[in-house]
N, C-alpha and C. Protein backbone atom coordinates (compact mmCIF):
# COMPACT_ATOMS: atom_id res chain seq x y z
N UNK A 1 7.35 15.41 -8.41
CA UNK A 1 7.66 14.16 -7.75
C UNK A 1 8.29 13.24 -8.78
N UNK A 2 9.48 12.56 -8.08
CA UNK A 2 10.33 11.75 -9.33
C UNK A 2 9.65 10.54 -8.87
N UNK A 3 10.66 9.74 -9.88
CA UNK A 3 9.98 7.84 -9.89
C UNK A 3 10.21 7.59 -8.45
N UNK A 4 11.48 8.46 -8.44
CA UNK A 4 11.69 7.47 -6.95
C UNK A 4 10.85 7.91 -5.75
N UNK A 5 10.34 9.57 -5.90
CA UNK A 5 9.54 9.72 -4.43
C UNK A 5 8.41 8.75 -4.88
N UNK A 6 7.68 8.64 -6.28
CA UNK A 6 6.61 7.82 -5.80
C UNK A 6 7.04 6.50 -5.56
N UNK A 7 7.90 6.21 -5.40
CA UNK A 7 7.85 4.45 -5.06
C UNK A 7 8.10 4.48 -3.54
N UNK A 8 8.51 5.45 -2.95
CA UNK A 8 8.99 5.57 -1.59
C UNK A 8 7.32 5.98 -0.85
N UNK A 9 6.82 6.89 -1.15
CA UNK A 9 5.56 6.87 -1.37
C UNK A 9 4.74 5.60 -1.03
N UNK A 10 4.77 5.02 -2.37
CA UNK A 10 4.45 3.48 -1.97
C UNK A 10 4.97 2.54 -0.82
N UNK A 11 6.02 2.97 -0.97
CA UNK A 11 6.61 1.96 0.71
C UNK A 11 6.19 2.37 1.96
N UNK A 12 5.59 3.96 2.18
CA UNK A 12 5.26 4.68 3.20
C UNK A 12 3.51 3.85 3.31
N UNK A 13 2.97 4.06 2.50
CA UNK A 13 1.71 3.27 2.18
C UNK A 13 1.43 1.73 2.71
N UNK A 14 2.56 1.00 1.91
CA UNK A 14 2.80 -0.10 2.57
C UNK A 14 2.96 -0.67 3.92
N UNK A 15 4.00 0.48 4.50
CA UNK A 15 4.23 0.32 5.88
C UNK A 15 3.29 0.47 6.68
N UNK A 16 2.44 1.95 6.44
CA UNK A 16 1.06 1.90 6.90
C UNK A 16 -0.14 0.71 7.19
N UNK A 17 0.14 0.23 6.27
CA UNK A 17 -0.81 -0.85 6.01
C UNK A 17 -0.83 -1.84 7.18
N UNK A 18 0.84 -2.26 7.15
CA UNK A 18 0.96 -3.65 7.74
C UNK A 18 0.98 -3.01 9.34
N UNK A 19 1.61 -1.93 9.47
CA UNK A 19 1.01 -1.42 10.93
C UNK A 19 -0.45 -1.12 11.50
N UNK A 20 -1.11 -1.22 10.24
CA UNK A 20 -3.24 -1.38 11.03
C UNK A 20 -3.17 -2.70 11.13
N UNK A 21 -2.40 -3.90 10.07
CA UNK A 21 -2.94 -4.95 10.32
C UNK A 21 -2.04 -5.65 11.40
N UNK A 22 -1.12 -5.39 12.04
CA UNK A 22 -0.38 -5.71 13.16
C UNK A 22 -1.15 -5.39 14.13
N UNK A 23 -1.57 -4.15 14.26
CA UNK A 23 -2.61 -3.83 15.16
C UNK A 23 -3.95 -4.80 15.31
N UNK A 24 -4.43 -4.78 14.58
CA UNK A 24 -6.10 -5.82 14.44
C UNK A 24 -5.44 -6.57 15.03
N UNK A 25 -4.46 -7.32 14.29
CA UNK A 25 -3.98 -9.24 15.18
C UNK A 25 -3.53 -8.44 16.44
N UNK A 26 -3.07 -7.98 17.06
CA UNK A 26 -3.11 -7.91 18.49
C UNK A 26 -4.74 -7.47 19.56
N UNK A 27 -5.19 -6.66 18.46
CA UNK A 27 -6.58 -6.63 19.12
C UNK A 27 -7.51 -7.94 18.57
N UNK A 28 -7.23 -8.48 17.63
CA UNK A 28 -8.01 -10.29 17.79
C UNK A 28 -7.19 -11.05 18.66
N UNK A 29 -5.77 -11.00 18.97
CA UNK A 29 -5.80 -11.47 20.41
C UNK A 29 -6.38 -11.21 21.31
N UNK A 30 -6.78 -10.11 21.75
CA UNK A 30 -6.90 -9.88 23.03
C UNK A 30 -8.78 -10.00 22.71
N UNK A 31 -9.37 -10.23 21.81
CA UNK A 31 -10.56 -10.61 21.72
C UNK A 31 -11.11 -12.32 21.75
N UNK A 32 -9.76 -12.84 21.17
CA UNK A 32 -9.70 -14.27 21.52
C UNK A 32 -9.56 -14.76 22.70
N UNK A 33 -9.13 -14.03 23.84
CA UNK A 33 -8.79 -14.46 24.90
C UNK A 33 -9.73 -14.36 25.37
N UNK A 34 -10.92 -13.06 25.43
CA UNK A 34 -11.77 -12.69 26.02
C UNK A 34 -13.07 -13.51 24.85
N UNK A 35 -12.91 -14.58 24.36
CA UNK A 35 -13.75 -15.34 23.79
C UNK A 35 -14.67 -14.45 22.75
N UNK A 36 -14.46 -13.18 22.26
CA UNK A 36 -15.56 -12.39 21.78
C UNK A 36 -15.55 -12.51 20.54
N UNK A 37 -16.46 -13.43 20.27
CA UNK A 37 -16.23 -14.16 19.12
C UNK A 37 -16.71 -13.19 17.31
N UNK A 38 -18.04 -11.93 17.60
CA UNK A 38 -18.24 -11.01 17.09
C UNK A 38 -17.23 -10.25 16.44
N UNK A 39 -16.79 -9.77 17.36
CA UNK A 39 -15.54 -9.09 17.54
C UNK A 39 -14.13 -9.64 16.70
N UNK A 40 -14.41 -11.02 16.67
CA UNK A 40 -13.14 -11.51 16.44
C UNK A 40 -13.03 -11.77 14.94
N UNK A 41 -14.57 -12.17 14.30
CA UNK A 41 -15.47 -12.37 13.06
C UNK A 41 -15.15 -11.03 12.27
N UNK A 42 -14.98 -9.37 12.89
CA UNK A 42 -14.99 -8.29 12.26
C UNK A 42 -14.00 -8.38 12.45
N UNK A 43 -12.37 -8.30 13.30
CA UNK A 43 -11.51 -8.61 12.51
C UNK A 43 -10.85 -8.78 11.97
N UNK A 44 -11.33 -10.15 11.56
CA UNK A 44 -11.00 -11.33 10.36
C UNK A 44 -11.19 -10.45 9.24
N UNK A 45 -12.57 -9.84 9.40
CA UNK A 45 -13.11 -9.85 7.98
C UNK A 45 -12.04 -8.39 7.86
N UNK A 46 -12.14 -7.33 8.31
CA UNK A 46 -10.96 -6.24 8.06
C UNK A 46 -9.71 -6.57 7.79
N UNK A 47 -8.95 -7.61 8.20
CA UNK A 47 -7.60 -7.92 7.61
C UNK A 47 -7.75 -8.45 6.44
N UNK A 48 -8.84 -9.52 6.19
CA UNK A 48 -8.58 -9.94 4.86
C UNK A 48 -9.17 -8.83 3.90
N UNK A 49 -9.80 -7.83 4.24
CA UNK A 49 -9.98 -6.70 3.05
C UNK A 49 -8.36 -5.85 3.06
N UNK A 50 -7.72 -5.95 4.26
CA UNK A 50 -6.80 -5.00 4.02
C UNK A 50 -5.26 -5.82 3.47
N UNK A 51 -5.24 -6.51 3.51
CA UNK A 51 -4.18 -7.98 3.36
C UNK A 51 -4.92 -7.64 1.42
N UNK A 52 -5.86 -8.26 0.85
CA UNK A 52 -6.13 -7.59 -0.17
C UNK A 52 -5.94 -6.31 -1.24
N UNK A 53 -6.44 -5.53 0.00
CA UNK A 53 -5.84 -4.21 -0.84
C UNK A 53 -4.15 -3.75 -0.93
N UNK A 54 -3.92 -4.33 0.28
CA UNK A 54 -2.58 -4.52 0.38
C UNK A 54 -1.54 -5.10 -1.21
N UNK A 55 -2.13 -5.87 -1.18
CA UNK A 55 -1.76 -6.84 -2.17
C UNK A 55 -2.18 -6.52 -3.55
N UNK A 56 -2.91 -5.13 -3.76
CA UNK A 56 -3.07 -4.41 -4.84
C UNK A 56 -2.42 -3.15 -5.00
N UNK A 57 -1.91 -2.81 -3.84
CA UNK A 57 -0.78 -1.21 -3.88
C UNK A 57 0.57 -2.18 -4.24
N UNK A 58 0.95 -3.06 -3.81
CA UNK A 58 2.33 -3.93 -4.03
C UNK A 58 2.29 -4.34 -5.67
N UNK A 59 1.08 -4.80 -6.01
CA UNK A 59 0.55 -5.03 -7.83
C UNK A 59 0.87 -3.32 -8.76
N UNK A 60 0.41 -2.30 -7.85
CA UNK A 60 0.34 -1.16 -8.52
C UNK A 60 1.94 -0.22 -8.31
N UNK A 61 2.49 -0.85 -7.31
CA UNK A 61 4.13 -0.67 -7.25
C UNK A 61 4.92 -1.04 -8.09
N UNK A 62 4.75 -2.02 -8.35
CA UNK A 62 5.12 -3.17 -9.23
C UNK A 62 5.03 -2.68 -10.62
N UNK A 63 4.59 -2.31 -11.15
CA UNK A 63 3.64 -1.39 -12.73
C UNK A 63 4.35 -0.30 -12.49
N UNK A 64 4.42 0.55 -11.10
CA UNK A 64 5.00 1.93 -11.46
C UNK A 64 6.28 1.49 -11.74
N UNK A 65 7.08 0.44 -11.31
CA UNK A 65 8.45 0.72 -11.38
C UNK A 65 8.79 -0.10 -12.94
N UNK A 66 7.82 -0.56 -13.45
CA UNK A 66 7.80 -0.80 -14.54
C UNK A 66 7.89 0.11 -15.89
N UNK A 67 7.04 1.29 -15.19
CA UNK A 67 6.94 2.50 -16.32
C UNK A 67 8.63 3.33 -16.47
N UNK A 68 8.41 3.30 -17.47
CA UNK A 68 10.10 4.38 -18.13
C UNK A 68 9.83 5.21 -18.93
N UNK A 69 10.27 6.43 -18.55
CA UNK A 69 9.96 7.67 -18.91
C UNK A 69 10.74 7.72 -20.14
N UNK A 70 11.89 6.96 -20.62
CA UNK A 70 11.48 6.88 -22.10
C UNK A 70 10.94 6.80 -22.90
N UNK A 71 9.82 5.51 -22.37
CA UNK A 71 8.48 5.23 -23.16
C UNK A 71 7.38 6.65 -23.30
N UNK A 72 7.58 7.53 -22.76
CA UNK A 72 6.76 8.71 -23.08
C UNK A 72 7.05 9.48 -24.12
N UNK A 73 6.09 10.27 -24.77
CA UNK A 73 6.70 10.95 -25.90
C UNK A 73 7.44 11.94 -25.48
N UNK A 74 8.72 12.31 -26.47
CA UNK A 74 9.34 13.19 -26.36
C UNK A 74 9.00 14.80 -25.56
N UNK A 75 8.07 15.31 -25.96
CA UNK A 75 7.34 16.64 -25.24
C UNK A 75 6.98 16.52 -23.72
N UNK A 76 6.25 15.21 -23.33
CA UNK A 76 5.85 15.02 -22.40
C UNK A 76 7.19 14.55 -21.46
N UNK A 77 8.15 14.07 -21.70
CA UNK A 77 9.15 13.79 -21.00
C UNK A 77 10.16 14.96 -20.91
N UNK A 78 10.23 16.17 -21.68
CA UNK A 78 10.81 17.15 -21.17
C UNK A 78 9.90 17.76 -20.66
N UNK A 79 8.46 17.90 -20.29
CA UNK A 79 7.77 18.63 -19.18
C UNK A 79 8.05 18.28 -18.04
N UNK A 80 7.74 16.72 -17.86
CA UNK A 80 7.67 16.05 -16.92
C UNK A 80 9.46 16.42 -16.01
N UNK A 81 10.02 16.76 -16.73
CA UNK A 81 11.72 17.05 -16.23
C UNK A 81 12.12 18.12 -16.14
N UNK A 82 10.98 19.03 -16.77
CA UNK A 82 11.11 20.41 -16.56
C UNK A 82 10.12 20.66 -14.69
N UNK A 83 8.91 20.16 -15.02
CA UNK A 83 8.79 20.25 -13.30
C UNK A 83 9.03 20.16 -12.57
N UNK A 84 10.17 18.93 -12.46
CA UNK A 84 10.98 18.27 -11.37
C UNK A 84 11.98 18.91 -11.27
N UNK A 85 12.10 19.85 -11.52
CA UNK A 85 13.45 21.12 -11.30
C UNK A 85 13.60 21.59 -9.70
């Protein structure tokens, strides 16, 4: 896997993400309407864990595309280019 599948990777991840939490807000609508206030309390509390973690794969995206396979030692960067064959 090159830099770029894992960052695409990451965007697949990402996308995932914001499609559970698109989901919840339409099911806390339809729990708001129906006043269920329990319901509406769990969630809250699941988006803001996933809005969170969210916001730590985008931190850890961020770092991968930071890394350069120059910065590796010589040996390890012709393995690493020898696998990706």
């Amino acid at each position: 896997m090159d830099k770029n599948e894992v960052n695409i990777a990451f965007e697949i991840l990402l996308e995932e993400i914001e499609n559970i939490i698109n989901g919840l807000n339409q099911e806390g609508e339809l729990a708001f309407k129906k006043q269920n206030l329990e319901k509406i309390k769990m969630i809250l509390e699941n988006i803001e864990k996933l809005t969170s973690f969210r916001e730590k794969v985008r931190e850890l995206q961020k770092e991968w595309k930071n890394i350069s396979l120059s910065k590796l030692p010589q040996k390890m960067n012709s393995e690493y280019q020898y696998l990706n064959q």
